[in-house]
N, C-alpha and C. Protein backbone atom coordinates (compact mmCIF):
# COMPACT_ATOMS: atom_id res chain seq x y z
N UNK A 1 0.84 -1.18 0.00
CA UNK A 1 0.00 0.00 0.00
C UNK A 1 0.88 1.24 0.00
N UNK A 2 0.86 1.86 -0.50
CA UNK A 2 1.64 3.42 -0.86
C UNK A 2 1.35 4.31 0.48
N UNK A 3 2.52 5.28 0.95
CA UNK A 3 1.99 6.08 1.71
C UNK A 3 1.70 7.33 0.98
N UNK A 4 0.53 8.06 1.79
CA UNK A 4 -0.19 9.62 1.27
C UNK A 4 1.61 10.04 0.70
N UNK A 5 0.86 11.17 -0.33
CA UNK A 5 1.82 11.75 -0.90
C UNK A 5 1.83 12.91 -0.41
N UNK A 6 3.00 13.56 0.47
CA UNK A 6 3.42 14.86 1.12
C UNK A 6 3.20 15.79 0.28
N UNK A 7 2.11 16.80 0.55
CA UNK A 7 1.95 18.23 0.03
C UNK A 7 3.02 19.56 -0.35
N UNK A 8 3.52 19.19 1.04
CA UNK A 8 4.47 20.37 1.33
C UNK A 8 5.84 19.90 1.36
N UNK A 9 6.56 18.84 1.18
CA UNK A 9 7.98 18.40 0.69
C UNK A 9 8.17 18.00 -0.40
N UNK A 10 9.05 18.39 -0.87
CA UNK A 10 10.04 18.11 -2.55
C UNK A 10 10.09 16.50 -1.97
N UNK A 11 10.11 15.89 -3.64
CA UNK A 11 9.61 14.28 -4.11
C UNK A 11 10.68 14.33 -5.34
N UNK A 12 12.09 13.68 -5.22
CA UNK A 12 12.63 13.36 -6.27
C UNK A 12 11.81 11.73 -6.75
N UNK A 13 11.72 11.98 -8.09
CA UNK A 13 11.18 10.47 -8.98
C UNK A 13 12.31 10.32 -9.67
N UNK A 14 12.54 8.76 -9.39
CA UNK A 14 14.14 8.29 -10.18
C UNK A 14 13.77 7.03 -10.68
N UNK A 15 14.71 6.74 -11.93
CA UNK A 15 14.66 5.67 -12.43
C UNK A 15 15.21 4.28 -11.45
N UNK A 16 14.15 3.71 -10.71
CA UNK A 16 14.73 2.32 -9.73
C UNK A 16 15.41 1.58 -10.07
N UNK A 17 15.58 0.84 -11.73
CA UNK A 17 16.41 0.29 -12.08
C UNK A 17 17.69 0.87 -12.68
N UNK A 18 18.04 1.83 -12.64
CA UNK A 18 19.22 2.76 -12.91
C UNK A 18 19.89 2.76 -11.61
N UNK A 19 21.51 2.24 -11.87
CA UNK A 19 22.43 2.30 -10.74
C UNK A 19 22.74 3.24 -10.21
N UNK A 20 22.57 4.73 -11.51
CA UNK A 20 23.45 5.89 -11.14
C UNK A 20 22.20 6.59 -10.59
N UNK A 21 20.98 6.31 -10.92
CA UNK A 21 19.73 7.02 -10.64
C UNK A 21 19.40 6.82 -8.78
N UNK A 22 19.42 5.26 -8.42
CA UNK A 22 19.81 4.85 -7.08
C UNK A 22 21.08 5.39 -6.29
N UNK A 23 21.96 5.91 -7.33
CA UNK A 23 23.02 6.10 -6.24
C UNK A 23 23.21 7.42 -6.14
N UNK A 24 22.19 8.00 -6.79
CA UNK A 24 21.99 9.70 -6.80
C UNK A 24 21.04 9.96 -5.45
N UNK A 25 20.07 9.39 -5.54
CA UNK A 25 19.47 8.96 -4.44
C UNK A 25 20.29 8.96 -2.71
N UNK A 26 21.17 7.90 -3.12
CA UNK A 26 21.85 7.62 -1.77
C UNK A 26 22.74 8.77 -1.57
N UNK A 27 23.21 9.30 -2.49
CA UNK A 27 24.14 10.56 -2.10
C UNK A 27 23.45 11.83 -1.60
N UNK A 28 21.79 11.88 -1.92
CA UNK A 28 20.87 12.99 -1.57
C UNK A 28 20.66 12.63 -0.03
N UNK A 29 20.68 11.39 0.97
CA UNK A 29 19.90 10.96 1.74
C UNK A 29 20.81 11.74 3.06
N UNK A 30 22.17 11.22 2.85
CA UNK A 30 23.05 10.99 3.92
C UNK A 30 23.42 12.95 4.24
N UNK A 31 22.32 13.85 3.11
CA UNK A 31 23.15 15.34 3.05
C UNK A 31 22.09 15.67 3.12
N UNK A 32 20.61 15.54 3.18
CA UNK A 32 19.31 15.84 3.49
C UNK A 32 19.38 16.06 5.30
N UNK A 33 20.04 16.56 6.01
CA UNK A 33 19.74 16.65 7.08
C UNK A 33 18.36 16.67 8.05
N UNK A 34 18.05 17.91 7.36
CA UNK A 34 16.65 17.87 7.75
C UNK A 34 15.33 17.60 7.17
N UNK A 35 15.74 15.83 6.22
CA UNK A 35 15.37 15.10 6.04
C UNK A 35 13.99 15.61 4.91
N UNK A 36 14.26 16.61 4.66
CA UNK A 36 13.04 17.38 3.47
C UNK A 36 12.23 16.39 2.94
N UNK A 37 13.55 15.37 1.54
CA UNK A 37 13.33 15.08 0.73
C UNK A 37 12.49 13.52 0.83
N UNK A 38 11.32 13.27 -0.13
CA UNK A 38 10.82 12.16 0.06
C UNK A 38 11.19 11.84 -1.88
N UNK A 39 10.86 10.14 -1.45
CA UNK A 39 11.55 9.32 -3.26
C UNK A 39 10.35 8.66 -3.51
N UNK A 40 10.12 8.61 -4.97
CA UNK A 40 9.27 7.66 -5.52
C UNK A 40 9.86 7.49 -6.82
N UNK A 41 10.02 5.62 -7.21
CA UNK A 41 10.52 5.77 -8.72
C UNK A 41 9.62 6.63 -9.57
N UNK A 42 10.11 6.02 -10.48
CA UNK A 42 9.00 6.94 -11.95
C UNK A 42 8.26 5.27 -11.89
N UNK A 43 8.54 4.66 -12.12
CA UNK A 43 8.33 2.90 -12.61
C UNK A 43 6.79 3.24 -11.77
N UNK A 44 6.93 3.65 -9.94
CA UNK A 44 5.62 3.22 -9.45
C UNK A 44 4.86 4.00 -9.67
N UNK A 45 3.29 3.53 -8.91
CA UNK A 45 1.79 4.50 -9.08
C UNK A 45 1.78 5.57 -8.52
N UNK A 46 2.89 5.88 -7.86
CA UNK A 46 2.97 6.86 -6.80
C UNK A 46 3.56 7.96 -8.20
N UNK A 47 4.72 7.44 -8.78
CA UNK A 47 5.80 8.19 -9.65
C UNK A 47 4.57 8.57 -10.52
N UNK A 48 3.97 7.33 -11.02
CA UNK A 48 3.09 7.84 -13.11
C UNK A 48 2.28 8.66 -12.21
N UNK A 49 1.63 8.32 -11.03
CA UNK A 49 0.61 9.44 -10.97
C UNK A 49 0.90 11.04 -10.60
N UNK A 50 2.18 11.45 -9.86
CA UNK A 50 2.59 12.75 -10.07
C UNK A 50 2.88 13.41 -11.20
N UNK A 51 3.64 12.61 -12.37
CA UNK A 51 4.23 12.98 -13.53
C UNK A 51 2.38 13.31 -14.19
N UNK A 52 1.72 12.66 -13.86
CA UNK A 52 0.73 12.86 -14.95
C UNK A 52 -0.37 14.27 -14.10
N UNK A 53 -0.44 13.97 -12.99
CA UNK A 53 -0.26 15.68 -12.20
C UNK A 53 0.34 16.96 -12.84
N UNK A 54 1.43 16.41 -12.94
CA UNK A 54 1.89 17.49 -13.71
C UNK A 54 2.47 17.49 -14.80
N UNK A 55 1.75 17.09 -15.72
CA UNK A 55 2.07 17.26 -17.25
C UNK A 55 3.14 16.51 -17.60
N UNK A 56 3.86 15.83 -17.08
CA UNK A 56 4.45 14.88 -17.61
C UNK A 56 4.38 13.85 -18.52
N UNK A 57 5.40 13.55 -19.22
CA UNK A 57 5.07 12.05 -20.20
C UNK A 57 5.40 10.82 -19.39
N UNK A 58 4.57 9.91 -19.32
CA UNK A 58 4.35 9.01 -18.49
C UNK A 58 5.27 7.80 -18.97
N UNK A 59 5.51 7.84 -20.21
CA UNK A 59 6.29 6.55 -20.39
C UNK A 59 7.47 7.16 -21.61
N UNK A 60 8.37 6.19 -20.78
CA UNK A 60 9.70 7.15 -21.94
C UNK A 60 10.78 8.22 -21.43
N UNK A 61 10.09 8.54 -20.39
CA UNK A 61 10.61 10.00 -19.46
C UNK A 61 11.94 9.05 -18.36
N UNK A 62 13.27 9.22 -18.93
CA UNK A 62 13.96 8.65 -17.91
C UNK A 62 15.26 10.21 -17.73
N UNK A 63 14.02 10.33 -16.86
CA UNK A 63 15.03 11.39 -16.37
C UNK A 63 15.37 11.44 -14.78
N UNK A 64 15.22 12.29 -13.89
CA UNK A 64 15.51 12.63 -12.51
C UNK A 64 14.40 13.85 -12.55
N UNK A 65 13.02 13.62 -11.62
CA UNK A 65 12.51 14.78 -11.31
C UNK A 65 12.12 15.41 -10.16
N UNK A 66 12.48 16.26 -10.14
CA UNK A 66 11.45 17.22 -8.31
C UNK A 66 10.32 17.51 -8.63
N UNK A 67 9.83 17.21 -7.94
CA UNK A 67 7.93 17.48 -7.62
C UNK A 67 8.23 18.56 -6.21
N UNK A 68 7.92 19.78 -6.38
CA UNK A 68 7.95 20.92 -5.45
C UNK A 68 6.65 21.53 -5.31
N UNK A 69 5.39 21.22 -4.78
CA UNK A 69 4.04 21.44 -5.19
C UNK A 69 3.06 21.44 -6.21
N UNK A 70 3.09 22.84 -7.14
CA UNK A 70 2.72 23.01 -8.35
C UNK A 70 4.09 22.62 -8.80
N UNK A 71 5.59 22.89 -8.68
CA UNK A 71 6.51 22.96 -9.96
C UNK A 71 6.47 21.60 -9.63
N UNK A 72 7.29 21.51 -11.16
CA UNK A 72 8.17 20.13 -11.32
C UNK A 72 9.34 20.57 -12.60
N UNK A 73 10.92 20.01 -11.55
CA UNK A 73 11.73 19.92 -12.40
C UNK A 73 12.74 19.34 -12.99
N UNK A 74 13.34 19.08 -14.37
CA UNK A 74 13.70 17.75 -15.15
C UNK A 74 14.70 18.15 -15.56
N UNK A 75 15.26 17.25 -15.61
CA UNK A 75 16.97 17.05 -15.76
C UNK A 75 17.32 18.07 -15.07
N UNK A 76 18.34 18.61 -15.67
CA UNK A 76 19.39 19.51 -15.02
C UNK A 76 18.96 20.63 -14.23
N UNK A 77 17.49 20.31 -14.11
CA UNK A 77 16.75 21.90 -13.48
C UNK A 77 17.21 21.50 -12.31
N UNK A 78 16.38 19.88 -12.31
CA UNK A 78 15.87 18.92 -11.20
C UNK A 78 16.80 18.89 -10.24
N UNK A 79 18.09 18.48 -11.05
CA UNK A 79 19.52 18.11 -10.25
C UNK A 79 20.27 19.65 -9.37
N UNK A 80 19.90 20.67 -10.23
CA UNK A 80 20.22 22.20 -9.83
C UNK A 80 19.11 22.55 -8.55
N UNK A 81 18.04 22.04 -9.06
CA UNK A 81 17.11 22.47 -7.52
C UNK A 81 17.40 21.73 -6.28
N UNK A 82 17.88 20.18 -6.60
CA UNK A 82 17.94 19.51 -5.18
C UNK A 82 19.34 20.06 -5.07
N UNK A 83 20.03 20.21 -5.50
CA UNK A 83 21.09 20.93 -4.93
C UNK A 83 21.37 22.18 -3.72
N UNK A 84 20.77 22.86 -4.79
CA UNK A 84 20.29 24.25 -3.92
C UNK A 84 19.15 23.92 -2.72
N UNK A 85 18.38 23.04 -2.24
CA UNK A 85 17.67 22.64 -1.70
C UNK A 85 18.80 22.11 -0.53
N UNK A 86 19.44 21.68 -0.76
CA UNK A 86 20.66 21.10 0.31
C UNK A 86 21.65 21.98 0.97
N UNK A 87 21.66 22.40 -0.32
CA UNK A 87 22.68 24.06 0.52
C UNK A 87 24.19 23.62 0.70
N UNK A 88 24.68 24.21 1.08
CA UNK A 88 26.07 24.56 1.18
C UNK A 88 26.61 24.46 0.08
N UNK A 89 28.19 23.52 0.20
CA UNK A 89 28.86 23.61 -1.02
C UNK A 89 28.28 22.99 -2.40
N UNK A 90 26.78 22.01 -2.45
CA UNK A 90 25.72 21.81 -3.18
C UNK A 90 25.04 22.85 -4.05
N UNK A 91 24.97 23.99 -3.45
CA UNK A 91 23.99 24.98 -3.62
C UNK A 91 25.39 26.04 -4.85
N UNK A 92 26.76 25.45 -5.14
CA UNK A 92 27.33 26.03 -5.93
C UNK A 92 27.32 26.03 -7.62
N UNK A 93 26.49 25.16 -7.81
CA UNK A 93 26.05 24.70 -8.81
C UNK A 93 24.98 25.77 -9.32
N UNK A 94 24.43 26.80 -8.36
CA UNK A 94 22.93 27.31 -8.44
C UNK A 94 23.10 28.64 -9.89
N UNK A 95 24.53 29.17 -10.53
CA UNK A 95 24.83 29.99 -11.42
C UNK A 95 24.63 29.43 -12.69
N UNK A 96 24.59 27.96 -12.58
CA UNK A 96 24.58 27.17 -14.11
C UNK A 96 23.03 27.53 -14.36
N UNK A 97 22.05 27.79 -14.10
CA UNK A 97 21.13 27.88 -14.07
C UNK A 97 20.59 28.46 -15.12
N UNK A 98 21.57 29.58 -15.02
CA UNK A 98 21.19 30.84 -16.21
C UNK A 98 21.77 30.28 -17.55
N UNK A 99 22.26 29.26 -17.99
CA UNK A 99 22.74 28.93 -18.95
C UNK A 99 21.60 28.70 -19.37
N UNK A 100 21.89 28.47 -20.86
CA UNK A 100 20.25 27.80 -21.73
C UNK A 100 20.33 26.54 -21.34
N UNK A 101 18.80 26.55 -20.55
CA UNK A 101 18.28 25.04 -20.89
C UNK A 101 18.80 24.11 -21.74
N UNK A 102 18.63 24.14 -23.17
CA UNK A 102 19.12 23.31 -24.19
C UNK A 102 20.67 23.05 -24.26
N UNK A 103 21.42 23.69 -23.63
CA UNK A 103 22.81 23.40 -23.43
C UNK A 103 22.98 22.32 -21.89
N UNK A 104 22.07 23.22 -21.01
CA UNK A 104 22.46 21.82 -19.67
C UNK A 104 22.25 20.85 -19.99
N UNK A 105 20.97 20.46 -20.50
CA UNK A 105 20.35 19.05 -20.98
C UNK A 105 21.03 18.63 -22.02
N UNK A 106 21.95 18.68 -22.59
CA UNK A 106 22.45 18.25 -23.77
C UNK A 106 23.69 16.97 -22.85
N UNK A 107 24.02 17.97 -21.50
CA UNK A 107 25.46 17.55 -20.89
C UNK A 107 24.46 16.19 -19.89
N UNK A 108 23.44 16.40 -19.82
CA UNK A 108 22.31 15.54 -19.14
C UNK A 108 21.99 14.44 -19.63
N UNK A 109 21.58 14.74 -20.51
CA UNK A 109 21.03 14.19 -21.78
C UNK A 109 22.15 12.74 -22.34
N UNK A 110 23.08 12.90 -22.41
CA UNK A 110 24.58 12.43 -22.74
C UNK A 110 24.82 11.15 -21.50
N UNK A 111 24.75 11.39 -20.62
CA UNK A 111 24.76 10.47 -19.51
C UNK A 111 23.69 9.58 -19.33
N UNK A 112 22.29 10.59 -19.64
CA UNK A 112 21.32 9.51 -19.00
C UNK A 112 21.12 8.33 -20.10
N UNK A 113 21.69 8.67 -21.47
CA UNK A 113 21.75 7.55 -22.38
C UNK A 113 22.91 6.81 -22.63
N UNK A 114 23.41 6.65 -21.65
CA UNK A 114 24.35 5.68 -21.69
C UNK A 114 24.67 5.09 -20.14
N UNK A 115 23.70 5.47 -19.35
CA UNK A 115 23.72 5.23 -17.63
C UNK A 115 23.86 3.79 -17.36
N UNK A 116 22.75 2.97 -18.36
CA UNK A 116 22.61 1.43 -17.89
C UNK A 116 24.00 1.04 -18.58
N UNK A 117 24.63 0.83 -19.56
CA UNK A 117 25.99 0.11 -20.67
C UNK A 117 27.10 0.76 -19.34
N UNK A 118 26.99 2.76 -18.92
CA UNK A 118 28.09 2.78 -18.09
C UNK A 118 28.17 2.15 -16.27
N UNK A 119 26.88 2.36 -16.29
CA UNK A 119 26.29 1.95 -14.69
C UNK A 119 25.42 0.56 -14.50
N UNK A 120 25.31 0.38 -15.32
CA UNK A 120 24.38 -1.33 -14.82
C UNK A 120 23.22 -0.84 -15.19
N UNK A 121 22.56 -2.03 -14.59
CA UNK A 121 20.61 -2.19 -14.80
C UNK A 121 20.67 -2.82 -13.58
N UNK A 122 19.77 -2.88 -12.43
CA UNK A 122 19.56 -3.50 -11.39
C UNK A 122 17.99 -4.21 -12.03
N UNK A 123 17.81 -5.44 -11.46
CA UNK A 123 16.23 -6.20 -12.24
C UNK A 123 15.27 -5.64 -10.84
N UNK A 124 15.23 -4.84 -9.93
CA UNK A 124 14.29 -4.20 -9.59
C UNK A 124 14.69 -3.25 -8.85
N UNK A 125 13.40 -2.41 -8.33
CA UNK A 125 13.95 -0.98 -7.72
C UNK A 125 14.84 -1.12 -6.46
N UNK A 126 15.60 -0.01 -6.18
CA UNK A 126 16.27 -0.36 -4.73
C UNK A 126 15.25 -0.10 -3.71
N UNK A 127 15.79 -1.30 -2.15
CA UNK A 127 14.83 -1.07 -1.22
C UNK A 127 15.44 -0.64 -0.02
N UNK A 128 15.00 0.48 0.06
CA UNK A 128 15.40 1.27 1.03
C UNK A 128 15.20 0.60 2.82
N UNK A 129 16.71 0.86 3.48
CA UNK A 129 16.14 0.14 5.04
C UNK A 129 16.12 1.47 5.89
N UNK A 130 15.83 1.17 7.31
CA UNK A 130 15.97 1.82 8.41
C UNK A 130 14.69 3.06 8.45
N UNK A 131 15.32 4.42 8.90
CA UNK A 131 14.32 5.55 8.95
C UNK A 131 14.11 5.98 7.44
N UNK A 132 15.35 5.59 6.59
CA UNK A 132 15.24 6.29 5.19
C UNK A 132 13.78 6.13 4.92
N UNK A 133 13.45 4.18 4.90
CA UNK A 133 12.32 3.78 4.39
C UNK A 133 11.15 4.74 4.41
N UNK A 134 11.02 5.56 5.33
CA UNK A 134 9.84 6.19 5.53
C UNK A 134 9.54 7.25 4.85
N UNK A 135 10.91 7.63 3.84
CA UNK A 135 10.70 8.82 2.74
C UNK A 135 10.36 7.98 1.72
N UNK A 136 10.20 7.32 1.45
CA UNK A 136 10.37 6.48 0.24
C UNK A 136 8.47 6.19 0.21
N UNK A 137 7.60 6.66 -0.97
CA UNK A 137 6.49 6.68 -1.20
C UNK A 137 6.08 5.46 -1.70
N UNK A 138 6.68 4.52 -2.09
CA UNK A 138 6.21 3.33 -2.78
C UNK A 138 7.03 2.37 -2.97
C-alpha cells in the first residue's frame, strides 16, 4: 500500500532500475539533514501518478525529477534544484542555471543515455532500510 503523498515536501522520482539514478538517491539521503526530501521511482503509481499531475510524459521520461508542489523539475533543473535545496557547497552549482536550458540538458542528456551500458541495470527498484524507508512513497 503506498503512503499519502506529502503536500508540502520536494519528491525526487528516479529511475529504480538505474544504478546511477539509485546512487543519486543515496548521495541525496546521507546530506538531506533535515530530512526534506521524500523518493518515488518513476516505474511506481505513486511516480506515473505525479508525472501525470503534472504534465508529464508518463512513459519514456527517464530522467531525474522534483515534484515541489505546483513545480516540477527535469533534468538539469531537477539536479540544480535539489542541490540548492541542500545548501552549502551543493547549492554552488545554483549559477549554471542561467545557462540555456538546451545546453544543460544536452550535458544531461549524454549520460542519462548511456547510464545502464556505463552503470548497470539492477532487475528491480532499490529497497530502502531503516528511517530512510519512511521517505520512500512506494
Amino acid at each position: 500500500m503506498s503512503k499519502e503523498i506529502p503536500e508540502d515536501a520536494p519528491i525526487v522520482l528516479f529511475d529504480g532500475v538505474c544504478n546511477l539514478c539509485a546512487g543519486f538517491v543515496q548521495f541525496i539521503v546521507p546530506r538531506d539533514d533535515e530530512e526534506i526530501f521524500h523518493f518515488a521511482s518513476l516505474q511506481s503509481d505513486v511516480g506515473q501518478r505525479l508525472l501525470a499531475e503534472h504534465g508529464l510524459a508518463e512513459d519514456g521520461l527517464e530522467s531525474i525529477v522534483l515534484i515541489e508542489g505546483e513545480d516540477a523539475y527535469v533534468k538539469s533543473a531537477a539536479v540544480l534544484r535539489i542541490g540548492e535545496r541542500l545548501g552549502g557547497v551543493y547549492a554552488l552549482g545554483r549559477p549554471l542555471r542561467y545557462l540555456p536550458r538546451r545546453l544543460r540538458d544536452l550535458g544531461y542528456d549524454v549520460v542519462a543515455a548511456n547510464r545502464y551500458r556505463v552503470f548497470g541495470k539492477k532487475d528491480q527498484c532499490m529497497m530502502p532500510t531503516g528511517n530512510v524507508q519512511e521517505r520512500f512513497l512506494d
